[in-house]
Structure formats: C-alpha cells, structure tokens
Protein backbone atom coordinates (compact mmCIF):
# COMPACT_ATOMS: atom_id res chain seq x y z
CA UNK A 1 60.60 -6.25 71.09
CA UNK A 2 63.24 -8.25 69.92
CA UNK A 3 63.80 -10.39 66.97
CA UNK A 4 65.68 -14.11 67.64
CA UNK A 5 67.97 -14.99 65.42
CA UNK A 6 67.02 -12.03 62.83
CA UNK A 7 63.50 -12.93 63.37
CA UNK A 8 60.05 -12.34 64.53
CA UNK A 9 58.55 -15.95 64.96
CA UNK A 10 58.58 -17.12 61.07
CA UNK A 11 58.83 -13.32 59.57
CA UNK A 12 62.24 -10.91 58.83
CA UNK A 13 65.76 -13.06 57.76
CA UNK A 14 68.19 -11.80 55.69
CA UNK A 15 67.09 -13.50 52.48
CA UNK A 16 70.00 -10.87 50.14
CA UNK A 17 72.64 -11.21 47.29
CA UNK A 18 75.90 -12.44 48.07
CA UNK A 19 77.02 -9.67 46.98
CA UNK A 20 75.24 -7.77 49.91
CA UNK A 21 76.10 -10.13 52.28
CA UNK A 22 79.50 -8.44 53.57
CA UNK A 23 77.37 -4.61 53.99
CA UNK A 24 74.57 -6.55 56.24
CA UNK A 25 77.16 -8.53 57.92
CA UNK A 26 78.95 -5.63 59.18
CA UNK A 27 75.74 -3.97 60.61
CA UNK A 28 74.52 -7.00 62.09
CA UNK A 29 77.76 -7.58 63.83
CA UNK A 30 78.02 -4.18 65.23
CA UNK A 31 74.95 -1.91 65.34
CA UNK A 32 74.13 -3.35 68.94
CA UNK A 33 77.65 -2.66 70.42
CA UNK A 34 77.03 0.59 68.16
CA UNK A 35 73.52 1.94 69.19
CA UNK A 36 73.60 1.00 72.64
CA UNK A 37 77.25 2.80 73.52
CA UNK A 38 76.52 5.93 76.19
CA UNK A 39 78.72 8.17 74.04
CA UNK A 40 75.95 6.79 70.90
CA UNK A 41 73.32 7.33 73.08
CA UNK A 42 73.82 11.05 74.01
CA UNK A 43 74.84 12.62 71.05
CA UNK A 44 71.56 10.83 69.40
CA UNK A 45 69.13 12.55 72.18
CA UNK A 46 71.05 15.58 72.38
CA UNK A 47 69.96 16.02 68.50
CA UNK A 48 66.97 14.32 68.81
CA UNK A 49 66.20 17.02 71.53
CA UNK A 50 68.23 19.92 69.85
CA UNK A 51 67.61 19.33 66.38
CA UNK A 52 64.57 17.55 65.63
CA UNK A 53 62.50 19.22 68.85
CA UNK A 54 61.48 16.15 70.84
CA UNK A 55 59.82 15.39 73.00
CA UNK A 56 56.56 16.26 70.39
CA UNK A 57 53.88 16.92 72.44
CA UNK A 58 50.90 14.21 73.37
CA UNK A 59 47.63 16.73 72.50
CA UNK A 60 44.26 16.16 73.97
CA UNK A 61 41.92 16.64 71.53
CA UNK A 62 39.00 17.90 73.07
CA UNK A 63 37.02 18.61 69.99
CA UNK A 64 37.35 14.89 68.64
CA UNK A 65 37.20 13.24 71.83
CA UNK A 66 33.80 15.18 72.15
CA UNK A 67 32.96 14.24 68.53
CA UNK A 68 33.31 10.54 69.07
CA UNK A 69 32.76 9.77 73.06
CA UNK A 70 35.77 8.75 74.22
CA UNK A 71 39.32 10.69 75.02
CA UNK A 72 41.30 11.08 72.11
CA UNK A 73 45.09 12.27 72.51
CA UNK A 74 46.99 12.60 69.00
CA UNK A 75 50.99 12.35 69.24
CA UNK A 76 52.30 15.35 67.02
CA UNK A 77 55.04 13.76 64.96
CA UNK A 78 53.87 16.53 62.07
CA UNK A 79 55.78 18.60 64.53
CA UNK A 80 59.08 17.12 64.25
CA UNK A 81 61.83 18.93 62.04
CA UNK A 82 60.84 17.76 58.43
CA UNK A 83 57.53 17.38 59.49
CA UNK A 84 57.28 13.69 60.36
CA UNK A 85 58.68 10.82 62.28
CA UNK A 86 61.22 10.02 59.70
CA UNK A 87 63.72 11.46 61.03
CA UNK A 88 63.90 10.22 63.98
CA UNK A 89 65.64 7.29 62.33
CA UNK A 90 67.64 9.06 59.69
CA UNK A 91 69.21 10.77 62.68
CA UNK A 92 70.18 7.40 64.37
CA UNK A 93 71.11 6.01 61.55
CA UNK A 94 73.51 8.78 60.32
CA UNK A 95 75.28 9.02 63.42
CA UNK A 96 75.68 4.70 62.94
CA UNK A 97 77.17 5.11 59.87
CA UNK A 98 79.50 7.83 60.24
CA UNK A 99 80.99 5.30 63.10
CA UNK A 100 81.43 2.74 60.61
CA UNK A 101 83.71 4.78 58.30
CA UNK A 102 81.14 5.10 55.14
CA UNK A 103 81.45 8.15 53.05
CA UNK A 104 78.19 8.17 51.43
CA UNK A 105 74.14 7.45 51.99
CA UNK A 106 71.71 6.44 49.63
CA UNK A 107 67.93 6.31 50.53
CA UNK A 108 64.60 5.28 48.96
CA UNK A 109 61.44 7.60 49.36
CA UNK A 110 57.61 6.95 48.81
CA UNK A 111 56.14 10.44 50.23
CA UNK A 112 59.40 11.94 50.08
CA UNK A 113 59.62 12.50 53.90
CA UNK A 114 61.99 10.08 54.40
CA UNK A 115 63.89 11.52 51.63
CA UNK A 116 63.84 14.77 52.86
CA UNK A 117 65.05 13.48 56.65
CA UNK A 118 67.88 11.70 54.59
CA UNK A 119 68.77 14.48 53.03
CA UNK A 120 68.69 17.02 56.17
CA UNK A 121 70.83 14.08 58.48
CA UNK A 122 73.55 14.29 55.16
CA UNK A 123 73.65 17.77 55.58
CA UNK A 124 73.92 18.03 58.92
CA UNK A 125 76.87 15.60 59.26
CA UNK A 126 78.50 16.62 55.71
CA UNK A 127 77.58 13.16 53.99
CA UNK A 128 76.94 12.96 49.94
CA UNK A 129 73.33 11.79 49.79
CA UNK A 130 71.54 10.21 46.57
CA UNK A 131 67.55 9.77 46.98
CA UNK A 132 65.60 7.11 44.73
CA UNK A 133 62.10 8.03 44.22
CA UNK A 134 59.57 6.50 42.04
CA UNK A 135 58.70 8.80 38.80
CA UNK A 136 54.94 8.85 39.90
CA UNK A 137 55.90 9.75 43.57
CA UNK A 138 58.46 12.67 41.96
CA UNK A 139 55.08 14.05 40.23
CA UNK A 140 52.68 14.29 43.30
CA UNK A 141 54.92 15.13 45.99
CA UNK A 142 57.13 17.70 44.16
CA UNK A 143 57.48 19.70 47.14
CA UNK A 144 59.64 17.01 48.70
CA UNK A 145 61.52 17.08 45.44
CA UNK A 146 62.76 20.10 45.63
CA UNK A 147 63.12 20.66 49.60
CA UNK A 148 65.84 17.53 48.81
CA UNK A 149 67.79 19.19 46.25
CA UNK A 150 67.68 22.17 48.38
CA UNK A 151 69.49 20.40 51.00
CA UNK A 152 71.95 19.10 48.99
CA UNK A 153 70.63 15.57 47.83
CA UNK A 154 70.20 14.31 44.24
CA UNK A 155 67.43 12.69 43.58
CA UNK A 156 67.06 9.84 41.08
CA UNK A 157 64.07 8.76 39.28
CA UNK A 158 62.69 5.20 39.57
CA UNK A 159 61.57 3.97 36.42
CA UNK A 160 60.19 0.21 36.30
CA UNK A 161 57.20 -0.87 37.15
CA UNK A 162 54.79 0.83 39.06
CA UNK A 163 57.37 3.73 39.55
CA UNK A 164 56.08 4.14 43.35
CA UNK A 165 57.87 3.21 46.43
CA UNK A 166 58.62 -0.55 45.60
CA UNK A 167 60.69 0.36 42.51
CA UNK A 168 62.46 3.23 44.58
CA UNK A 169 63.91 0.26 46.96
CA UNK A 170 64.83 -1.94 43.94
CA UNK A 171 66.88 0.42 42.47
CA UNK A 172 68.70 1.83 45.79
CA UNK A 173 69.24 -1.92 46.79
CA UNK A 174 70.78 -2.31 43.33
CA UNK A 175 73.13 1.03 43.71
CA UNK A 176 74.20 -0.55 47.14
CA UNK A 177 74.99 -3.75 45.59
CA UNK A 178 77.53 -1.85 43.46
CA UNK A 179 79.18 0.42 45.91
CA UNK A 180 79.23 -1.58 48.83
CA UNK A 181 82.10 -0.63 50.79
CA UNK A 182 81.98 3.42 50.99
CA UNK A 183 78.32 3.43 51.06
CA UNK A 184 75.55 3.17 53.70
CA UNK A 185 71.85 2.51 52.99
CA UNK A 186 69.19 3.79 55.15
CA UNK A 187 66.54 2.00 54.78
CA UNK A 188 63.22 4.28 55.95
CA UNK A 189 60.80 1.78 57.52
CA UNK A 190 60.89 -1.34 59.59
CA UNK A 191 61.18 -3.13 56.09
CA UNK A 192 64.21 -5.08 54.46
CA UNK A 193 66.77 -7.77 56.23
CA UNK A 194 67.73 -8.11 59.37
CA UNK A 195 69.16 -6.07 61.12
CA UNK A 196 67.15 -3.49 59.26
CA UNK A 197 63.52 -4.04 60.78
CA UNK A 198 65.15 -4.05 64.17
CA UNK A 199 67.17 -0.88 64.23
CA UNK A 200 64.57 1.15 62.70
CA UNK A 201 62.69 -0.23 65.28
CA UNK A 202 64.49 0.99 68.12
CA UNK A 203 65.30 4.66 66.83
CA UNK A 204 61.47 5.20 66.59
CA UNK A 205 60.25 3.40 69.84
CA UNK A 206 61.24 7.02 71.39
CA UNK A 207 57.53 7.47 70.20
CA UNK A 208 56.13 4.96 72.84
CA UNK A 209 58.50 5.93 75.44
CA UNK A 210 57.33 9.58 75.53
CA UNK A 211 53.95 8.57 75.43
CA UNK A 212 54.10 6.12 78.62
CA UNK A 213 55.78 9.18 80.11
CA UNK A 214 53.32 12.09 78.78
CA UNK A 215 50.29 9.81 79.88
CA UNK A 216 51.40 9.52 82.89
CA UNK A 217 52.06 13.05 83.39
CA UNK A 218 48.60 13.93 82.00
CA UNK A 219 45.96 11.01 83.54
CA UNK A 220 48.55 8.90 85.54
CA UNK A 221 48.34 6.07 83.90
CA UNK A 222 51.17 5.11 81.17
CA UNK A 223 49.44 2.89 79.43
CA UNK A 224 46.88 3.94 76.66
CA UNK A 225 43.73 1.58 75.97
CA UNK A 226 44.47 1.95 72.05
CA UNK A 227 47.10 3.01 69.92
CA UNK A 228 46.20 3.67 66.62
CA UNK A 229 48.59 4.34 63.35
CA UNK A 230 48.80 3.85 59.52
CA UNK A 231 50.90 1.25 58.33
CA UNK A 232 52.91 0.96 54.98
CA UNK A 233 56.13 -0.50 55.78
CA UNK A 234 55.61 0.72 59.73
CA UNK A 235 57.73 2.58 60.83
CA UNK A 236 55.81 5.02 62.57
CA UNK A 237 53.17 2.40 63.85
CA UNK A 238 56.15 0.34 65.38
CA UNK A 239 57.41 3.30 67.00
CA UNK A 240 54.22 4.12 68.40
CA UNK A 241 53.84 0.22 69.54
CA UNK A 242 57.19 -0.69 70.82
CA UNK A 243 56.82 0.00 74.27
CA UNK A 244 53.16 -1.42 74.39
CA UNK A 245 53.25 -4.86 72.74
CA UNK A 246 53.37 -7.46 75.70
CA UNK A 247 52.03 -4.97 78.54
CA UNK A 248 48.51 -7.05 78.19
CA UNK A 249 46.75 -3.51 78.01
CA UNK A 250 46.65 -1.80 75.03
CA UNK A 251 45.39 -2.53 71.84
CA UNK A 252 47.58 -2.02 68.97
CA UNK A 253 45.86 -1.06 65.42
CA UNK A 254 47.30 -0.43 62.59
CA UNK A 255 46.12 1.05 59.34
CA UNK A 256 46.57 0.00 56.12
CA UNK A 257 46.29 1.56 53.00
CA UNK A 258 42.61 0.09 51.10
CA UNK A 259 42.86 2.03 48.24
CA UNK A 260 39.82 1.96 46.02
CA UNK A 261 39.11 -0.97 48.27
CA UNK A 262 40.39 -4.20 49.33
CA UNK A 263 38.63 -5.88 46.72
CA UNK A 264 39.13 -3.70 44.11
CA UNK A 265 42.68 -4.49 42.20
CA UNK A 266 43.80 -0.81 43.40
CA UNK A 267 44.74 -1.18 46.91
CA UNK A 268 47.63 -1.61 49.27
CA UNK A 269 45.81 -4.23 52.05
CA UNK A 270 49.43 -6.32 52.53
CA UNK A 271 47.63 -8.54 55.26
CA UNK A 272 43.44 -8.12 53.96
CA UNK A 273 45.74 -9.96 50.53
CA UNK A 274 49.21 -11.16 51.04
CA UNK A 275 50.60 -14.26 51.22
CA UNK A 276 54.22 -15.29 52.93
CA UNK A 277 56.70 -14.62 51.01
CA UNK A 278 60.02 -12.60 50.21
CA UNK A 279 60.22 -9.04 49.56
CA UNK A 280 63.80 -7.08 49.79
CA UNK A 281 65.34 -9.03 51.60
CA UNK A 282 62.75 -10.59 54.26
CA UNK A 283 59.93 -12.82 54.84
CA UNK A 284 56.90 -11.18 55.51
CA UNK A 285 53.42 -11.07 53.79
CA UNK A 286 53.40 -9.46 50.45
CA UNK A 287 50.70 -9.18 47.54
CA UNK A 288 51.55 -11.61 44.97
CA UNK A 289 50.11 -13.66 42.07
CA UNK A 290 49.60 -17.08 42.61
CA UNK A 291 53.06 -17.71 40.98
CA UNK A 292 54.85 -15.02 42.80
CA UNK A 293 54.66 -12.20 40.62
CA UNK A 294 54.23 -9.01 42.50
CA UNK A 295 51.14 -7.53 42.32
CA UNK A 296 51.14 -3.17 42.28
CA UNK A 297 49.74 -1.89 45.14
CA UNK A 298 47.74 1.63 45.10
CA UNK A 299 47.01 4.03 47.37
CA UNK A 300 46.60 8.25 47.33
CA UNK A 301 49.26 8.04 50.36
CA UNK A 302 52.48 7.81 48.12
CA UNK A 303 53.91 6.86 51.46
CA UNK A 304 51.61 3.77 51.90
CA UNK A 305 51.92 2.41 48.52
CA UNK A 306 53.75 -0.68 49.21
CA UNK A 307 52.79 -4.33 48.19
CA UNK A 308 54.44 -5.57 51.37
CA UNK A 309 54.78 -5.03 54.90
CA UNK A 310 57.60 -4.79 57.77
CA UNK A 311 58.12 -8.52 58.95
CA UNK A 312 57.52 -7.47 63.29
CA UNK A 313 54.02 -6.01 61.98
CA UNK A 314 53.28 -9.24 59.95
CA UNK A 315 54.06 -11.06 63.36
CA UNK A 316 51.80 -9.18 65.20
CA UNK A 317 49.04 -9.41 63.01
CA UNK A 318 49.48 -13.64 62.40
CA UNK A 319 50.27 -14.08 66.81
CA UNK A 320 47.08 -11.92 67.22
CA UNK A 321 49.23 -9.14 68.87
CA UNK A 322 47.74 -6.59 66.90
CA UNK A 323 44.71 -5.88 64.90
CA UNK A 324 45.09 -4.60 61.20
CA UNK A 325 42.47 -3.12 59.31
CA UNK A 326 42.20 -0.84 56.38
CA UNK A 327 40.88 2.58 54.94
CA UNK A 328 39.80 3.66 51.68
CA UNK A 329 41.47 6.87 49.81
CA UNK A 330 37.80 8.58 49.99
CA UNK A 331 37.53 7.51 53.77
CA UNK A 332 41.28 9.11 54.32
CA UNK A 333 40.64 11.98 52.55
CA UNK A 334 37.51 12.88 54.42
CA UNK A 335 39.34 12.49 57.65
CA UNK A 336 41.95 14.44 56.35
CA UNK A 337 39.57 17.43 55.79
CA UNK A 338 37.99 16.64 59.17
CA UNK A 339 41.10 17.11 61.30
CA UNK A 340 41.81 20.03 59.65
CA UNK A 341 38.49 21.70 60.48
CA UNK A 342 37.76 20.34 63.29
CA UNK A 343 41.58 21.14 64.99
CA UNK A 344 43.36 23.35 62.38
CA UNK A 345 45.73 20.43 62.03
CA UNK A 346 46.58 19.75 58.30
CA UNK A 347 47.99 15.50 58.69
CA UNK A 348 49.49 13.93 56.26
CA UNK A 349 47.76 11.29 53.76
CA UNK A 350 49.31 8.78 55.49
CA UNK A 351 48.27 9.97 59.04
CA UNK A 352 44.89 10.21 57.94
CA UNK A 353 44.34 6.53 57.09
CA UNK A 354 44.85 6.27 61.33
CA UNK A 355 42.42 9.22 61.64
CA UNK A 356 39.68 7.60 59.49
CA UNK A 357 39.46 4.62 61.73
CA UNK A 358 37.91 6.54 64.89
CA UNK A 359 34.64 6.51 62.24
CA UNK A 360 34.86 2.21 62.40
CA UNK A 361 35.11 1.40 65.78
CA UNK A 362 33.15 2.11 69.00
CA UNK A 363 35.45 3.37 72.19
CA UNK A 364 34.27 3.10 75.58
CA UNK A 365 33.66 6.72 77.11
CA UNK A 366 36.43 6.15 79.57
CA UNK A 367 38.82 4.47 76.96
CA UNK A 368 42.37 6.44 76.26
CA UNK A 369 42.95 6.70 72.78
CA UNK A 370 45.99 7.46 70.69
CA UNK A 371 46.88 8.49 67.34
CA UNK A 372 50.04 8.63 65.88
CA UNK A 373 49.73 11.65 63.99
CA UNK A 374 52.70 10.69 61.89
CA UNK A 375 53.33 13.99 59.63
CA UNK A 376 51.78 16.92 58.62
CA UNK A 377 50.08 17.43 55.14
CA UNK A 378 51.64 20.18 53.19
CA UNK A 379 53.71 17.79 50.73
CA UNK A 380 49.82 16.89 50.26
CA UNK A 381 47.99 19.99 49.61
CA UNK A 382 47.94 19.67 45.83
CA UNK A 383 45.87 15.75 46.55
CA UNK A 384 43.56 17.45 49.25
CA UNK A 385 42.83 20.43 47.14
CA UNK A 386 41.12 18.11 44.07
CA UNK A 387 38.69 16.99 46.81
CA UNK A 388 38.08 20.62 48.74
C-alpha cells in the first residue's frame, strides 16, 4: 500500500524542523531508486535469509485452534535473530544508509528490541550506534540494556516526561537535528514523516508475503480469513497486513494497548481516545488534551506505550479497512501465561495483547486465523513472574 504524495488519505506528511528538512529530503528523494535496486534487493534477502533466519515458520496451533473452534496458525517472528520482527527493518534500513554515505545511526527503543536490532545491524556493518531509551523502559527491560552495550551500542537515558517510548523519540529526533549530515536515524515503527511510515512499511511486508506463500503451501489458499496483531506504532501489524489490505478477504485487527482500561487515565487506546493531530513529524491520531497537550499513555508492554499511532494504521481504522480494538494489561498477561502453557511458547508483552483477543471474538470453525506472534518474552520474564 502506497502513500500519495507522503500520505495515506488525510494521515502521514512530513510536518518537521527546517532544520530536518535537508535529512528527510534526501531519503525521500532516493530510498525508492534505493530499496528497489536488484543489487539492494539481494544483499537485503541474502541477510534476511542468512542472518536473521527467514522465512520464520507459519505454526498450526493445534492446541489453541482446539481451545477456541477455529484454525489458528501463529507467525513466529519470536524466532527471528533478536527475537522479534524488528529487525527485519533495521537490516533494510542499515544497508540504505550505508548507500547514502552516513557514518553513524541513532535509534529510539520502547521494549528495547528495536534497540537491540539497531545495535546488532551497527555491528554487523561496522556503524557507531547510540540508542535512546526512556529511564522507565531502561528499568524493566534491563536485559535489552545490556544485550545493546554488549553489541557495541551506547545507550542514552530519556529523561522528560513520562520517560517511556515517546520521550525516547524526542530526544533522538533532537540528536538528529544536530548532526544531520553524518548521521542516519532509524526510526523503528511505521511512525514519524514521510518517507518513514512507508519504508518501514515495505521492509516488514516480507511478513505477509511469506504468509500468502506458507498458506498456500499448507491449506492452498493464500489468503487468511483474519490477521490479527498488536499495535503501538505498527510495525509488526503493518507487516503482517501489507499484502492483505485491498484483497476484499481478510480481516485485518489490530491490537492496542488498553492499559488499566480505556477509560481509566492509564492506557495507550490511540484510536478508542485520539484525536487528529501531529506527533513527530506526522498527522495521525494521538491522545491529547483538549488544547493539545499530550496526554501519557500506559501500558505493561514498554513496547506499546505510545500516545500515538503510525499514520497507514490510523487510515485503516478511519476508511474502515481495519478493525482496532484493545486489551487490558491483566487480559495480556493472562494470555501471555496461556500461550506459554498451552504451547511452550513464551511471547512477548506486546504479542500477547494479539493473543488476548482470540478470548473477544467468535471465529467460524472453518475460519483461518493468524497471529503475528511478534517476539518472544524473555526481555519480559521479570513482568510475567509478579503475576505467576
């Protein structure tokens, strides 16, 4: 899915700094030409295939599928190098930036997993990698902390506000603002200005491309009935979309973050709550006070803890495209535990919010269902051991 003109209908833009102006203008002059060059194009599935392990595989789940009546296959992301989807971007994104001559990458994190895949692309191609990270997020995902300084990265505390994932982009927008010509950003979600929200985009929809081809290995059909995923930013939900959105088939569902509940004050429900506005860089929906003061999102998924959401999801959700609902941290955690009894698969927080929704909704006996399963949930332990 494509954006016109940097946008999808009324949602994305570039809405930056002048000062930013000449770093987006040289990506949104040349990532196409970039991205979609054969010798581009092989090295990034060569490592995608080499390196990360793809294709992940597209696993039945017999014991869910059982457990709720209908046929329940959950795409194993968790098994990725890193442990998530994140780097399936990071990857692309590395290999963009090293053609346009910068010298360094900086990076914000909410979970840390995108910090981490940061970090392990720098390594890989010899890049000098700084990681900003909200002080609460540095605190319950410590693990993450330290597999990025293991790898080489330093990471740098985000202290205003809420000191979650919001604050992290703030101050790695600011850093880029100041060393804009040696320095790319890598933005980890389809979040940000254009051509941010599309690029993303298009490194992930290898998701939805391996599914149409694993389903139609497995039932010979390539097209799912539902596609379920958690959505913060969403990048793994648009990567599990892409390929899906105008086939007049599949529902698309994504997950959002309820917190303590939509109606709470401690939640992260961008479309249950948000109004249009801006938010780094693009128009989307975003929680805000009535005079467009941010208001602090909350969730126990430190990488779902964002007031806003990617402009192509708020598109989908206002054109009817796509349904989003939310889950609660108790129902996430529960589903969390489930999975891992039920499978002896330990998903992440974030993938768990998806999970939790097979308890809301009804699926035909014959429907095809799938989950993104978007990482796996050691970074999480610490959370899911308060509640075991």
């Amino acid at each position: 899915m494509q954006p016109t003109n940097g946008f999808y209908g009324e949602f994305g833009g570039a809405f930056i700094p002048e000062m930013l102006y000449p770093n987006v203008n040289e990506l949104e002059n040349e990532y196409q030409e970039i991205i979609n060059s054969e010798d581009f194009q092989d090295e990034f599935r060569n490592l995608l295939r080499d390196y990360v392990g793809r294709p992940t595989p597209l696993y039945f789940s017999k014991n869910l599928s059982e457990i709720y009546q209908t046929n329940i296959f959950l795409k194993r992301e968790d098994l990725n190098h890193t442990g998530a989807h994140k780097i399936n971007n990071t990857i692309g994104q590395i290999l963009l930036a090293k053609r346009l001559g910068k010298q360094r990458i900086i990076a914000e994190t909410g979970a840390g997993q995108h910090g981490v895949a940061t970090a392990t692309a720098c390594a890989l191609a010899g890049m000098k990698c700084s990681v900003f990270m909200g002080e609460v997020d540095i605190q319950r995902q410590a693990p993450n902390v330290k597999r990025m300084e293991l790898l080489g990265a330093e990471v740098i505390p985000a202290t205003s506000g809420s000191k979650t994932l919001k604050d992290a982009t703030n101050e790695a927008i600011r850093e880029w603002i100041n060393n804009p010509v040696d320095t790319h950003y890598i933005i980890g979600s389809v979040v940000g200005p254009h051509p941010y929200p599309d690029m993303v985009a298009q490194f992930q929809s290898v998701i939805s491309e391996e599914i149409k081809v694993q389903l139609k290995e497995l039932i010979g059909n390539e097209n799912p009935d539902h596609v379920i995923a958690c959505v913060g930013g969403g990048s793994n939900a648009i990567g599990a979309f892409y390929h899906f959105i105008d086939n007049g088939q599949t529902n698309l569902i994504a997950v959002e973050a309820g917190g303590l509940g939509v109606d709470s004050g401690k939640t992260a429900a961008t479309i249950a709550l948000g109004k249009k506005g801006i938010i780094h860089g693009s128009k989307t929906f975003l929680m805000q006070t009535n005079d467009g003061q941010i208001v602090e999102p909350h969730s126990i998924s430190a990488g779902l803890d964002y007031p806003g959401i990617g402009p192509v999801h708020a598109y989908l959700a206002d054109s009817g495209k796509g349904k989003v609902v939310s889950v609660t941290d108790e129902e996430a955690i529960k589903a969390g535990i489930f999975l891992s009894r039920k499978e002896g698969i330990i998903p992440a927080l974030e993938s768990a919010h998806a999970l939790a929704y097979l308890e809301k909704e009804k699926f035909g006996k014959d429907d095809i269902v799938v989950v993104n399963l978007s990482g796996r949930g050691d970074k999480d332990l610490a959370t899911y051991q308060k509640y075991i």
